[in-house]
Protein backbone atom coordinates (compact mmCIF):
# COMPACT_ATOMS: atom_id res chain seq x y z
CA UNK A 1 74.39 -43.56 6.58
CA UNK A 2 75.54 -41.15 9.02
CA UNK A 3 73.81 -40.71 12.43
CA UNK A 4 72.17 -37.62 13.67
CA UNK A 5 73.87 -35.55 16.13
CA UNK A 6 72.51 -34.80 19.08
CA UNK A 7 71.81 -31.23 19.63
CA UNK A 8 74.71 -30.02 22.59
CA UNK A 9 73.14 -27.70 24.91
CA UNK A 10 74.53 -23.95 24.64
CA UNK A 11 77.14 -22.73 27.14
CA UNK A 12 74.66 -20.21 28.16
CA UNK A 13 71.99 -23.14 28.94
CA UNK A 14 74.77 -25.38 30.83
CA UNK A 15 75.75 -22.55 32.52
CA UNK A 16 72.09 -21.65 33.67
CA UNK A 17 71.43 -25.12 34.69
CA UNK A 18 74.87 -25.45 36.67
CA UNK A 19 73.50 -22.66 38.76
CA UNK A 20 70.21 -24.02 39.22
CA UNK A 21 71.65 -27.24 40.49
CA UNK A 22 74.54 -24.59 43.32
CA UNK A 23 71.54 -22.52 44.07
CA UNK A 24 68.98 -25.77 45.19
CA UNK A 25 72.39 -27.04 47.22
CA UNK A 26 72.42 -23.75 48.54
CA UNK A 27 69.28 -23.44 49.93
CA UNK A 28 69.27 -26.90 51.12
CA UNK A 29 71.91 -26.14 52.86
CA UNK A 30 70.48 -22.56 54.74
CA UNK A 31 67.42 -24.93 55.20
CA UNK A 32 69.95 -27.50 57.35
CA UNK A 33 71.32 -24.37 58.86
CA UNK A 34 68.20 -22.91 60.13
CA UNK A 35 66.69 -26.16 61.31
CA UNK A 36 69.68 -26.62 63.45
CA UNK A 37 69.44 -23.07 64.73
CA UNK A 38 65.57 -23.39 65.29
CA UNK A 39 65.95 -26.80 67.35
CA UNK A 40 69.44 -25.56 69.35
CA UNK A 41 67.08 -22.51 70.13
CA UNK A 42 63.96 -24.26 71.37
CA UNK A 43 66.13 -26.70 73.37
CA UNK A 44 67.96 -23.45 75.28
CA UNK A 45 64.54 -21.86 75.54
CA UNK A 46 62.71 -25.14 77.48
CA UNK A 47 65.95 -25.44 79.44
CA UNK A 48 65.55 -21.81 80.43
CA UNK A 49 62.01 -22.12 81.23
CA UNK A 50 62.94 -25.16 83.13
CA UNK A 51 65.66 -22.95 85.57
CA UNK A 52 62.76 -20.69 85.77
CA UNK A 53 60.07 -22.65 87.03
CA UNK A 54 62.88 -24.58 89.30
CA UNK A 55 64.38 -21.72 90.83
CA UNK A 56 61.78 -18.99 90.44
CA UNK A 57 61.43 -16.14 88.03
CA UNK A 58 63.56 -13.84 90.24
CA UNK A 59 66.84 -15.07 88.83
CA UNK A 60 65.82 -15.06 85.10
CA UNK A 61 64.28 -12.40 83.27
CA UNK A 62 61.13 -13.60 81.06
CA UNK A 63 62.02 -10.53 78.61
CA UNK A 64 65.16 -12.79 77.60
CA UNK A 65 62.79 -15.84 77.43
CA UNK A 66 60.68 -13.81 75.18
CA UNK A 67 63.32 -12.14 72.51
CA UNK A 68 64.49 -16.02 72.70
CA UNK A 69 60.74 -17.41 71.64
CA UNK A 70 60.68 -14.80 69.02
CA UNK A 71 63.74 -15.25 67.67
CA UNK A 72 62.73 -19.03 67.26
CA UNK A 73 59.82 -17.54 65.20
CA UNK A 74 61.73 -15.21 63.41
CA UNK A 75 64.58 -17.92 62.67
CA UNK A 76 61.03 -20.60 61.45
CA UNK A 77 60.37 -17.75 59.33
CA UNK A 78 63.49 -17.37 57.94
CA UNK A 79 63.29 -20.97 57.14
CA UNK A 80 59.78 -20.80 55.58
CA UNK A 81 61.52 -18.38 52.95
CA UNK A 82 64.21 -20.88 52.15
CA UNK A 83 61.44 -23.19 51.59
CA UNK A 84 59.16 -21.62 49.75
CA UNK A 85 62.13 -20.07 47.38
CA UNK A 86 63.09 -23.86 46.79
CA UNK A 87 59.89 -25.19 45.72
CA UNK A 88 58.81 -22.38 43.99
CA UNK A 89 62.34 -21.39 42.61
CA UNK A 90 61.69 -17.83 42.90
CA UNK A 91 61.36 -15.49 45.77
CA UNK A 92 58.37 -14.12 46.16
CA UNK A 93 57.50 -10.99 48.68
CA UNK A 94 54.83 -12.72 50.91
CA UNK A 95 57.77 -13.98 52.91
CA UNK A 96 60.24 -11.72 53.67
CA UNK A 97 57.74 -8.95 54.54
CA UNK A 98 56.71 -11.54 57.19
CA UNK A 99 60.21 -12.46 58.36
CA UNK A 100 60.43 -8.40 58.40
CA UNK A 101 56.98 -8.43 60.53
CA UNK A 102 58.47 -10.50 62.86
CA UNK A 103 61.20 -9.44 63.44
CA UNK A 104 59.65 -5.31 63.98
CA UNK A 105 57.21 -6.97 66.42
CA UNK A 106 60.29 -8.48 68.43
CA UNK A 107 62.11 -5.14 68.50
CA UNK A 108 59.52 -3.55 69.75
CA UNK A 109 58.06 -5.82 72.61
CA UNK A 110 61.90 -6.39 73.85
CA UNK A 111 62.35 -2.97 73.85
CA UNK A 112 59.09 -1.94 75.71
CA UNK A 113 59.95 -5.16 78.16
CA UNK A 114 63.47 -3.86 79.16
CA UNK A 115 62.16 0.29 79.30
CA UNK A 116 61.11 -0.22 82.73
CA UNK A 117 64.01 -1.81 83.89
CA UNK A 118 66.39 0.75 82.65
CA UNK A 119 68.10 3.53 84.20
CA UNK A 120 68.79 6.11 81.28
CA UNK A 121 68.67 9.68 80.81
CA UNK A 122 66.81 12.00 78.89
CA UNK A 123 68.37 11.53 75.97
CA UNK A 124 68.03 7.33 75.91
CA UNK A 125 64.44 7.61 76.51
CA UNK A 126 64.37 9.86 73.62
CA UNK A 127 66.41 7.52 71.58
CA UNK A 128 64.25 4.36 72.52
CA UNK A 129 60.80 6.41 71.98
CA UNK A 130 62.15 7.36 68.62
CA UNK A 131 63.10 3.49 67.70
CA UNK A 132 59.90 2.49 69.54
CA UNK A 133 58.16 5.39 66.72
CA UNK A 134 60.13 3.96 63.98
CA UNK A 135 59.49 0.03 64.40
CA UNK A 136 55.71 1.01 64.84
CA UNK A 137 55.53 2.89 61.71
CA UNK A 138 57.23 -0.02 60.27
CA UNK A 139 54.98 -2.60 61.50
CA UNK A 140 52.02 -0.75 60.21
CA UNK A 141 53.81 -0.01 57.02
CA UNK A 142 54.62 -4.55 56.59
CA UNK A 143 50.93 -5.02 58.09
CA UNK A 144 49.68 -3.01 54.87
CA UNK A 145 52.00 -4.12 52.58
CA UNK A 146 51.11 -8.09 53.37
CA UNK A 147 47.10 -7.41 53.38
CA UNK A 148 47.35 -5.80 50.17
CA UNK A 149 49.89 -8.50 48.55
CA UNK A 150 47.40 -10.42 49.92
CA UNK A 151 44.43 -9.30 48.47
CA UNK A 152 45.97 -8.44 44.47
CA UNK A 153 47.13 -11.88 44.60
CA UNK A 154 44.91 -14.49 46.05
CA UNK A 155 46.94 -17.59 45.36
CA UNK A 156 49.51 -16.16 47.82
CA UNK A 157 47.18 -17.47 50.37
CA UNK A 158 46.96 -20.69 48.97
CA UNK A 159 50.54 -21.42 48.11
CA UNK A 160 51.35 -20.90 52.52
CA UNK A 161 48.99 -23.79 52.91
């Protein structure tokens, strides 16, 4: 009496699980990455804060303190995608066109921040107007794009919770 063999996996099936296994240490490892770069952030930001409120907001500019908090939320974003791609094992719009959101949004209040403070000439205040134009358009344009996701896919709601 002979025993049954057991059925080997194909190559193609122990090559798709191989990368399934590199892609979750990947990600785990962008998630490690990101944490570190969202807590090494925060830490510079309060320490900045703190120089601000000890010496007085004359020798620090609060536009720098800004791009700084919104890069924190930009970089918590970026993270929220690693996260979500992990658990759900495939990437899904909802966050990138966030991370994209955010990071438009940033542009464009660090931009309008620092256009008062600059000395430029006709042609850089034509050049920032025209990125100011384009980031808008492209904040409306993510805006849309998310509320409609949104709305043709309810669960995308759900799944942020």
């Amino acid at each position: 009496m002979s025993l049954p063999e057991s059925p080997r996996p194909e190559p193609r099936e122990r090559i798709a699980r191989t990368f399934t296994v590199v892609e979750g240490i990947v990600y785990i490892g962008l998630g490690l990455l990101l944490t570190g770069i969202a807590f090494t952030l925060l830490v510079t930001s309060f320490i900045s804060f703190g120089r601000i409120v000890v010496s007085g907001p004359v020798k620090f500019s609060f536009v720098e303190l800004l791009d700084q908090i919104l890069l924190i939320l930009l970089v918590v974003g970026l993270l929220y995608t690693v996260q979500v791609s992990l658990r759900s094992r495939a990437l899904g719009p909802e966050p990138f066109l966030i991370v994209g959101l955010i990071s438009a949004i940033r542009r464009v209040l660090v931009l309008t921040a620092k256009f008062g403070d600059w000395e430029k000439s006709a042609s850089e205040s034509q050049h920032i107007i025209i990125e100011l134009a384009v980031h808008t358009v492209l904040i409306l344009i993510l805006a849309v794009s998310l509320m409609l996701l949104r709305k043709t896919d309810p669960s995308a709601v759900a799944k942020r919770g």
